[in-house]
C-alpha atoms as a PDB file:
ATOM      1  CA  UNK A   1    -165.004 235.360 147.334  1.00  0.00           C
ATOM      2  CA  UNK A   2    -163.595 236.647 143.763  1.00  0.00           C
ATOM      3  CA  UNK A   3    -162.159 239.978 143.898  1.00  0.00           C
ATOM      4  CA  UNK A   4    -162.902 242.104 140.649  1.00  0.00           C
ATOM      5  CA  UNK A   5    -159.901 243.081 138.401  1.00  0.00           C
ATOM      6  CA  UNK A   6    -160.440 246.809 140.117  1.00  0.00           C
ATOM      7  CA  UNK A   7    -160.352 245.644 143.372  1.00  0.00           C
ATOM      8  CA  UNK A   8    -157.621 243.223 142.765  1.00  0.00           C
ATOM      9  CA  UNK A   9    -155.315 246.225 141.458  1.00  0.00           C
ATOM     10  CA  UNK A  10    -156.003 247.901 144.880  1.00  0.00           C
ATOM     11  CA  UNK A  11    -155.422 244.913 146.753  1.00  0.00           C
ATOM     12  CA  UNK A  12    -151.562 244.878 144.549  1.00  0.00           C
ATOM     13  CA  UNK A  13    -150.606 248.341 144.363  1.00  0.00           C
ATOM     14  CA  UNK A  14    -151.097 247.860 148.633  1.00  0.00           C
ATOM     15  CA  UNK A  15    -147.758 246.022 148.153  1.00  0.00           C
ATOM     16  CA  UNK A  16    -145.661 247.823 145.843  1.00  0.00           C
ATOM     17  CA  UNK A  17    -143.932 247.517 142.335  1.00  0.00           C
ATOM     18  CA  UNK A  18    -142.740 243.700 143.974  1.00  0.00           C
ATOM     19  CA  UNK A  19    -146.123 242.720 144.390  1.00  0.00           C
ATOM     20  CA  UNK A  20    -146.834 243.257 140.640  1.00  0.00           C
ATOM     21  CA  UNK A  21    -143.926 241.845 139.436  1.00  0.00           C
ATOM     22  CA  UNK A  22    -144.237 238.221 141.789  1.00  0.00           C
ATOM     23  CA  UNK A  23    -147.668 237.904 140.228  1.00  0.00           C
ATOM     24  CA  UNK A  24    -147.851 239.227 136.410  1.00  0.00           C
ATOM     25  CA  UNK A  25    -144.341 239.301 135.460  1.00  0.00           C
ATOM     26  CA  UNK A  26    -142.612 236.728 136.776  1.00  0.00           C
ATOM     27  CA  UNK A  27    -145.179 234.059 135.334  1.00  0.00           C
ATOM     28  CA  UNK A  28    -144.802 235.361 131.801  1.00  0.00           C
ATOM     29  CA  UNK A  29    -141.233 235.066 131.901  1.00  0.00           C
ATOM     30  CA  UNK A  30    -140.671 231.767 133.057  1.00  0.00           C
ATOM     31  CA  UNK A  31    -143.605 231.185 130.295  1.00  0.00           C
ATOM     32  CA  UNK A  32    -140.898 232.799 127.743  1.00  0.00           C
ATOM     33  CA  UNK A  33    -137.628 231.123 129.226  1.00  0.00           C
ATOM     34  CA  UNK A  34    -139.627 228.027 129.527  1.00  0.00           C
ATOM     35  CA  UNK A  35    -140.909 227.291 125.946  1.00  0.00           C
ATOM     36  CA  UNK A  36    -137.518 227.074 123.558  1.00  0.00           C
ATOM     37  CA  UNK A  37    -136.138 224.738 126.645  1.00  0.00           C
ATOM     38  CA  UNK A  38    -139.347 222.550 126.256  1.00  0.00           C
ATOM     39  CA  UNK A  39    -138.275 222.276 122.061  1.00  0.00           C
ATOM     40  CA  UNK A  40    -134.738 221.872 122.796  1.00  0.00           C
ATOM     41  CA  UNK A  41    -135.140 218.856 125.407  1.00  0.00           C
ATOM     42  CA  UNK A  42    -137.895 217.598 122.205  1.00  0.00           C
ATOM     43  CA  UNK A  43    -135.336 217.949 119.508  1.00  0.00           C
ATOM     44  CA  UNK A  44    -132.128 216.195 121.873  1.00  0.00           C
ATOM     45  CA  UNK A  45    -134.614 213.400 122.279  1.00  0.00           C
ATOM     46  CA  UNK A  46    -135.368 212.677 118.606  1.00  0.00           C
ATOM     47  CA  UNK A  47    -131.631 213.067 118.058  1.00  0.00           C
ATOM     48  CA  UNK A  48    -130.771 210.846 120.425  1.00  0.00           C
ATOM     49  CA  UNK A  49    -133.810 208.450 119.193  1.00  0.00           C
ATOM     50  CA  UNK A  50    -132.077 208.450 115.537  1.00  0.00           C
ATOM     51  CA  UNK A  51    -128.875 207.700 117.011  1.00  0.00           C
ATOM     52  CA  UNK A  52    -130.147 204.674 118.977  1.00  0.00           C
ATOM     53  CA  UNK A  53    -131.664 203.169 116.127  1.00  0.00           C
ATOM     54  CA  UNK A  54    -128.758 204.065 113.674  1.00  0.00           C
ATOM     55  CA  UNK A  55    -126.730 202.106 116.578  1.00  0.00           C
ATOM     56  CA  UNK A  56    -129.281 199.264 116.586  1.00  0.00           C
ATOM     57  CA  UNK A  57    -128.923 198.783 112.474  1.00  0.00           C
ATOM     58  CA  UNK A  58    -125.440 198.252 112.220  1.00  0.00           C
ATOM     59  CA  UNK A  59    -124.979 195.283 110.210  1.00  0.00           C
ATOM     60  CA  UNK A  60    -123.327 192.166 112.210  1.00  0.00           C
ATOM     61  CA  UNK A  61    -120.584 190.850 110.014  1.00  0.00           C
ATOM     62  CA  UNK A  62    -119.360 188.002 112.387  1.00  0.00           C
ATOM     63  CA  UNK A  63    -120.227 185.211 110.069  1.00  0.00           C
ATOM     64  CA  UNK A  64    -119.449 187.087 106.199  1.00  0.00           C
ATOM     65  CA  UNK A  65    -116.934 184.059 105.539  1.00  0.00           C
ATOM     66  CA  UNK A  66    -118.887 180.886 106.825  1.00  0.00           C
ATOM     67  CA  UNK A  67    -119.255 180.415 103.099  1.00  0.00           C
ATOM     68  CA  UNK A  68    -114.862 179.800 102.725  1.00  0.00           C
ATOM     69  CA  UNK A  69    -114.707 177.620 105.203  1.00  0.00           C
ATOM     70  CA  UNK A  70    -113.248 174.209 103.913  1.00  0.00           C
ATOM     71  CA  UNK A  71    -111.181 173.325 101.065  1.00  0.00           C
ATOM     72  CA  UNK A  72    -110.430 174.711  97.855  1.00  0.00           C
ATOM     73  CA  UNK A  73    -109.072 174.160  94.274  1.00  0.00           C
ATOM     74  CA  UNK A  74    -107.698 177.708  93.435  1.00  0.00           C
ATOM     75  CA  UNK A  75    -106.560 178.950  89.647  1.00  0.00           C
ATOM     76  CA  UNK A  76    -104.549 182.313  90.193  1.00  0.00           C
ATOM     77  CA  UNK A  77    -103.180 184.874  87.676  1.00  0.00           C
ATOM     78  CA  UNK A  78    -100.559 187.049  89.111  1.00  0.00           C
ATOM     79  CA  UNK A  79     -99.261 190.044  87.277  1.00  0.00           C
ATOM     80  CA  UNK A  80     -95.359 190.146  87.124  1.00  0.00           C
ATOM     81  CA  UNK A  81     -94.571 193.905  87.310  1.00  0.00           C
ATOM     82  CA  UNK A  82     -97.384 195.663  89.045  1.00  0.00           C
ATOM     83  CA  UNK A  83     -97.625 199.657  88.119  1.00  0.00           C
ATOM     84  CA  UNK A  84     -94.730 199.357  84.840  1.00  0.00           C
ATOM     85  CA  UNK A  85     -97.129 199.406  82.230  1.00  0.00           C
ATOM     86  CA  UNK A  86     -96.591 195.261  82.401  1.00  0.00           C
ATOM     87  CA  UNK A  87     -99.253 193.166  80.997  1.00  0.00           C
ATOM     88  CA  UNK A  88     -97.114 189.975  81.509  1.00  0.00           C
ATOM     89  CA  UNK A  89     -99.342 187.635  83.523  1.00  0.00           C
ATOM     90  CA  UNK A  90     -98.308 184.543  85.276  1.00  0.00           C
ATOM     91  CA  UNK A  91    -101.013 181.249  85.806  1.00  0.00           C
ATOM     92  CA  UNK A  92    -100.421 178.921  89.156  1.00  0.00           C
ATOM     93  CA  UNK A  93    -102.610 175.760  90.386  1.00  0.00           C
ATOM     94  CA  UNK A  94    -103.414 174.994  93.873  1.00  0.00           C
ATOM     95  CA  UNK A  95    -105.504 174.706  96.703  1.00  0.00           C
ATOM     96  CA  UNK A  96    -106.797 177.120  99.449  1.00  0.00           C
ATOM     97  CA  UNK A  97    -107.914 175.797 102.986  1.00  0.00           C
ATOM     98  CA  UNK A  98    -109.991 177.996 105.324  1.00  0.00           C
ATOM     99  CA  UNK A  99    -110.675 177.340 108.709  1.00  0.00           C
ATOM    100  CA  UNK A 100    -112.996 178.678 111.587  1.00  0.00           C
ATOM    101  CA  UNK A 101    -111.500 180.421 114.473  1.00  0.00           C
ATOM    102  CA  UNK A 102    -113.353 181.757 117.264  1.00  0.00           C
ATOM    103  CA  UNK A 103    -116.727 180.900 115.815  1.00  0.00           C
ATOM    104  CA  UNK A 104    -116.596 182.503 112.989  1.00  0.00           C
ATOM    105  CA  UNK A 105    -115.014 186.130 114.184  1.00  0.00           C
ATOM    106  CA  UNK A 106    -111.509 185.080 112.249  1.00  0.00           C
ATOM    107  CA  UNK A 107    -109.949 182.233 110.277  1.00  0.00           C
ATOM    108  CA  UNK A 108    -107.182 181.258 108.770  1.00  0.00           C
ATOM    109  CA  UNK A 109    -106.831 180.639 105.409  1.00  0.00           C
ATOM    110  CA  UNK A 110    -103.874 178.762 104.076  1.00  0.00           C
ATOM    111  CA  UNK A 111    -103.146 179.018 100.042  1.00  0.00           C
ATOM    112  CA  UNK A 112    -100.414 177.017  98.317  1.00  0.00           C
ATOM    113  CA  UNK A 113    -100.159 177.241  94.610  1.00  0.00           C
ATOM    114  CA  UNK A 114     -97.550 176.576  91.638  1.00  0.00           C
ATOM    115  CA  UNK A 115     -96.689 177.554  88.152  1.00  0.00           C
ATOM    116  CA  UNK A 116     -93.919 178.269  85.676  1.00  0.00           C
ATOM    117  CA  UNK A 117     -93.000 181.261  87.907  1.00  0.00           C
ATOM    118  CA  UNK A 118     -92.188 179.064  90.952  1.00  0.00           C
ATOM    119  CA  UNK A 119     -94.029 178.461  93.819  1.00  0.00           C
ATOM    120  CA  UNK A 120     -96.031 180.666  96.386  1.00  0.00           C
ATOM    121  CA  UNK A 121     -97.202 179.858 100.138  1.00  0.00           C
ATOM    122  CA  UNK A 122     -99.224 182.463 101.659  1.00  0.00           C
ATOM    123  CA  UNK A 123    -101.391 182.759 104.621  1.00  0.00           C
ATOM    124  CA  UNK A 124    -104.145 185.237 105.737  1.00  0.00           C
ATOM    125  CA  UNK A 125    -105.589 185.798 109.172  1.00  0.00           C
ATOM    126  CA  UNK A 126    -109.096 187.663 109.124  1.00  0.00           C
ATOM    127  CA  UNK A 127    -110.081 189.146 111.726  1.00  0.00           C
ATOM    128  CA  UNK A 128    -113.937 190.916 112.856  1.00  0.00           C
ATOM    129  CA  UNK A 129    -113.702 193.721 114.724  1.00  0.00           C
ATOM    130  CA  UNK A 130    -117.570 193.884 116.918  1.00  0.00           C
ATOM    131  CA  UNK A 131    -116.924 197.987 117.454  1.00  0.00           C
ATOM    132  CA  UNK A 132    -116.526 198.730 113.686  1.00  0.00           C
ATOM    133  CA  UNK A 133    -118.196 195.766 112.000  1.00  0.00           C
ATOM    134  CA  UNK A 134    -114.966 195.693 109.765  1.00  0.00           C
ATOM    135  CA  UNK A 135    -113.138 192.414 108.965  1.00  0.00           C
ATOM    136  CA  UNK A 136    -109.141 193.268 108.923  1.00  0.00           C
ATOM    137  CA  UNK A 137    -107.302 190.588 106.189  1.00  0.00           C
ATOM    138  CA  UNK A 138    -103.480 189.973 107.562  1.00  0.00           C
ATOM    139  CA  UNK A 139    -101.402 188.295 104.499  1.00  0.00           C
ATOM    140  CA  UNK A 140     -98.141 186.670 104.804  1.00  0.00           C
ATOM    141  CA  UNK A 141     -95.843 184.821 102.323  1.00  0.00           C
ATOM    142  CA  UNK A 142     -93.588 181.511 103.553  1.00  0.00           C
ATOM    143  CA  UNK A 143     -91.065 183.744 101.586  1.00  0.00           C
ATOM    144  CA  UNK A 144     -91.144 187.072 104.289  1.00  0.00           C
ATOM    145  CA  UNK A 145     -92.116 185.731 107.203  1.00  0.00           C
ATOM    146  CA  UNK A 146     -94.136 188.730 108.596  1.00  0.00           C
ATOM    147  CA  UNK A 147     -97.720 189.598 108.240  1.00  0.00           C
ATOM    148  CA  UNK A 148     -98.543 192.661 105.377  1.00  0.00           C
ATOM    149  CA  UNK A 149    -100.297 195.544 106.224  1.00  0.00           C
ATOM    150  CA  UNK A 150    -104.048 194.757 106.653  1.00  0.00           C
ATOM    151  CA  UNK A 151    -106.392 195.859 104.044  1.00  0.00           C
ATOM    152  CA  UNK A 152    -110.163 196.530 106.061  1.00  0.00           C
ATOM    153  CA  UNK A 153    -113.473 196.978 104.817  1.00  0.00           C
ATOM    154  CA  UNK A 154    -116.757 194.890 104.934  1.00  0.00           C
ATOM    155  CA  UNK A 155    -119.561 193.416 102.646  1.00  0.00           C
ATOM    156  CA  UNK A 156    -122.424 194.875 101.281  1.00  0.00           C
ATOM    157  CA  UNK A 157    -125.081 192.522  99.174  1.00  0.00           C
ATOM    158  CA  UNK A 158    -122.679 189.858  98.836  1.00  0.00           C
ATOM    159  CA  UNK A 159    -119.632 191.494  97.937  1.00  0.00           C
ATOM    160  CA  UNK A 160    -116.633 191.902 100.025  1.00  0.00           C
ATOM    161  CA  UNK A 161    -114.298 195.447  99.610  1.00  0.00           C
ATOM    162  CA  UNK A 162    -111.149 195.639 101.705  1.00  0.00           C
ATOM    163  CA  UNK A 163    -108.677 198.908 101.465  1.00  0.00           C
ATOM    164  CA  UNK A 164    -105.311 200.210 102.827  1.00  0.00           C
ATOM    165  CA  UNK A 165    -102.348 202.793 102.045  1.00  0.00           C
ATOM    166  CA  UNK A 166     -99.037 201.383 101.819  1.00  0.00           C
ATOM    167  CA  UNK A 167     -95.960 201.928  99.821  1.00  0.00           C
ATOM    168  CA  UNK A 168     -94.775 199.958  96.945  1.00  0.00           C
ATOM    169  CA  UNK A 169     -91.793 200.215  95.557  1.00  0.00           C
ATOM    170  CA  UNK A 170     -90.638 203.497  97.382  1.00  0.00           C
ATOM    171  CA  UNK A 171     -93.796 204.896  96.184  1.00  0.00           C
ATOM    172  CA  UNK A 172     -97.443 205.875  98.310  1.00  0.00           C
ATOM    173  CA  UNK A 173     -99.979 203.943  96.856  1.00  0.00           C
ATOM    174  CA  UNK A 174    -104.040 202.078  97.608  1.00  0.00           C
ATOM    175  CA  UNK A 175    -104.564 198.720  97.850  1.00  0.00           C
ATOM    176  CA  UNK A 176    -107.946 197.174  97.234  1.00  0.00           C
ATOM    177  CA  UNK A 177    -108.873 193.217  97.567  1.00  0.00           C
ATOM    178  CA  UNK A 178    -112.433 192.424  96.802  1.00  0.00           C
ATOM    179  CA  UNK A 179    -114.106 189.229  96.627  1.00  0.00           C
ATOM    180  CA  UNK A 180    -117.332 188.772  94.484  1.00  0.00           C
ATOM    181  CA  UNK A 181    -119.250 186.037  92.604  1.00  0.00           C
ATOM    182  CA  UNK A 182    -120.079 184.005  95.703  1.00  0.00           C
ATOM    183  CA  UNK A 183    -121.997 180.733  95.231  1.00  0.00           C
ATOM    184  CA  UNK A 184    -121.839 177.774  97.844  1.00  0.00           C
ATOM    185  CA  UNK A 185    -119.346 176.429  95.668  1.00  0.00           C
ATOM    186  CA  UNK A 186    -117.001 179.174  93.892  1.00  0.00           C
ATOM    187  CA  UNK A 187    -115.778 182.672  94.947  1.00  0.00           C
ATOM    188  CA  UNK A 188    -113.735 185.297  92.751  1.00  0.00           C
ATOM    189  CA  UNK A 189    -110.576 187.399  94.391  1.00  0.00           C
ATOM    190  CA  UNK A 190    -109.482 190.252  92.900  1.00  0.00           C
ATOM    191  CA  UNK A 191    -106.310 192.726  94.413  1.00  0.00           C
ATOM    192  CA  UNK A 192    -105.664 195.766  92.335  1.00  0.00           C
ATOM    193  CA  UNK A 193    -103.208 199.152  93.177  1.00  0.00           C
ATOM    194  CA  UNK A 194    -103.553 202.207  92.408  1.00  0.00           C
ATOM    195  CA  UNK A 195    -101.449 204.999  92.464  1.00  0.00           C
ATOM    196  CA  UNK A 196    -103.595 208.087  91.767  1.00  0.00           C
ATOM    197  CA  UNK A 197    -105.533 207.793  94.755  1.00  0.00           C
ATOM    198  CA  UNK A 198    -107.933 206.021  93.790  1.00  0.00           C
ATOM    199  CA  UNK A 199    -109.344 207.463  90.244  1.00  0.00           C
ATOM    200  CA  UNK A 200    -108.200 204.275  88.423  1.00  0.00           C
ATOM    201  CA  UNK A 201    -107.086 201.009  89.374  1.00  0.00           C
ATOM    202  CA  UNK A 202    -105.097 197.860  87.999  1.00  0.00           C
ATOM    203  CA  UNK A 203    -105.227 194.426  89.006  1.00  0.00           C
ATOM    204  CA  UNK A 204    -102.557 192.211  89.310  1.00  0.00           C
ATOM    205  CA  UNK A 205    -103.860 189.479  91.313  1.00  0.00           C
ATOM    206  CA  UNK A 206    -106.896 187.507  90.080  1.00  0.00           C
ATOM    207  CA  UNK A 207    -108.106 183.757  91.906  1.00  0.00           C
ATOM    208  CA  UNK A 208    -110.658 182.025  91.219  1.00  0.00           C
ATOM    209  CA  UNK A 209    -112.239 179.293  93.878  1.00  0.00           C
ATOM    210  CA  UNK A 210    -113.852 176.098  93.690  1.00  0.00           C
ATOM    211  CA  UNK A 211    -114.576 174.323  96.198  1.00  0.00           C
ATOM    212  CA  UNK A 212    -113.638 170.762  96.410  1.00  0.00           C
ATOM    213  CA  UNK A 213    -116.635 168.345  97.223  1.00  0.00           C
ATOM    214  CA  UNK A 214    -115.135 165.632  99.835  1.00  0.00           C
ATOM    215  CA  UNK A 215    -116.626 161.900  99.715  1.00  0.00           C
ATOM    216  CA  UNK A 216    -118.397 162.931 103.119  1.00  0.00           C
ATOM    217  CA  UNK A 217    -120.380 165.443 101.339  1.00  0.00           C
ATOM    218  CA  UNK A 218    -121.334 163.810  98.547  1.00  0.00           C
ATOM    219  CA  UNK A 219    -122.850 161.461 101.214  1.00  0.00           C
ATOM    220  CA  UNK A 220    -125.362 164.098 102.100  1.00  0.00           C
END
């Protein structure tokens, strides 16, 4: 049977301040405590929502240079006295091979070039790093022996941008190698330095790629 709300007082104050606490109070503050916990454990969901699909949108990058791979007729202009004030430029002819490694996650591209100023051999390892989605490009010239420091970055609509900090004659400076204009058959390479962190830059080494269509190809 349903006690009245008079009745039901009696029936509490039998047991005390305890009593009234255990059955009005104590509901209404786990009601209170309760509530911001419920909009917390909302909100850490949708942040960890966003996070999952930011995760799930990185770009994969594995592949950026299928398009190199395979041989080359390169035209280069290399600047003579980077950072002087120079503008005496220097013109070699050559060829650039690129091959796979790893499927497609590095590959080795071998240049070899000449001109009035002599004659340059160079070689560049790229590697993809899966964590970062960042290619890492490792040059080295026939002349040194050793691998540069690696200049990282990525591409974004078709256009490749690759940065690092190293010195240069005894001076701190930023290194940036991009490659643009990509068609199935031609690619542009620009390296520039700057060395006021970053406001303005000068090139001073400038290739141009075409790619050289083998009697197999033509087949197709």
């Amino acid at each position: 049977m349903k006690l009245t709300k008079r009745a039901e007082l009696r029936r509490i104050s039998g047991k005390g301040l305890r009593g009234y606490i255990r059955i009005y109070l104590l509901p209404c503050c786990l009601a209170v405590i309760l509530q911001p916990l419920q909009g917390l454990a909302r909100q850490n969901s949708g942040t960890s929502n966003t996070t999952l699909e930011h995760t799930h949108s990185e770009r994969d990058g594995q592949h950026d240079f299928d398009f190199e791979i395979g041989i080359w007729k390169t035209h280069l202009l290399r600047r003579l006295h980077p950072l002087t004030g120079s503008t005496t430029w220097v013109e070699y002819e050559g060829s650039t091979v690129v091959r796979k490694v790893w499927n497609g996650r590095a590959n080795l591209v071998e240049l070899t070039v000449d001109g009035p100023a002599g004659h340059i051999e160079g070689l560049s390892l790229r590697l993809y790093n899966p964590q970062s989605h960042q290619w890492s490009l490792n040059f080295a010239n026939s002349n040194g022996g050793t691998m540069s420091q690696p200049t990282i970055g990525e591409f974004k609509e078709g256009r490749g941008e690759f940065l690092d900090q190293e010195t240069f004659n005894g001076r701190v400076i930023l290194v940036r190698f991009v490659i643009s204009n990509i068609t199935p058959n031609s690619c542009h390479f620009e390296q520039a330095f700057s060395n006021d962190g970053g406001k303005t830059w000068e090139a001073n080494w400038i290739a141009t790629d075409t790619r050289v269509i083998e009697e197999s190809d033509k087949a197709h």
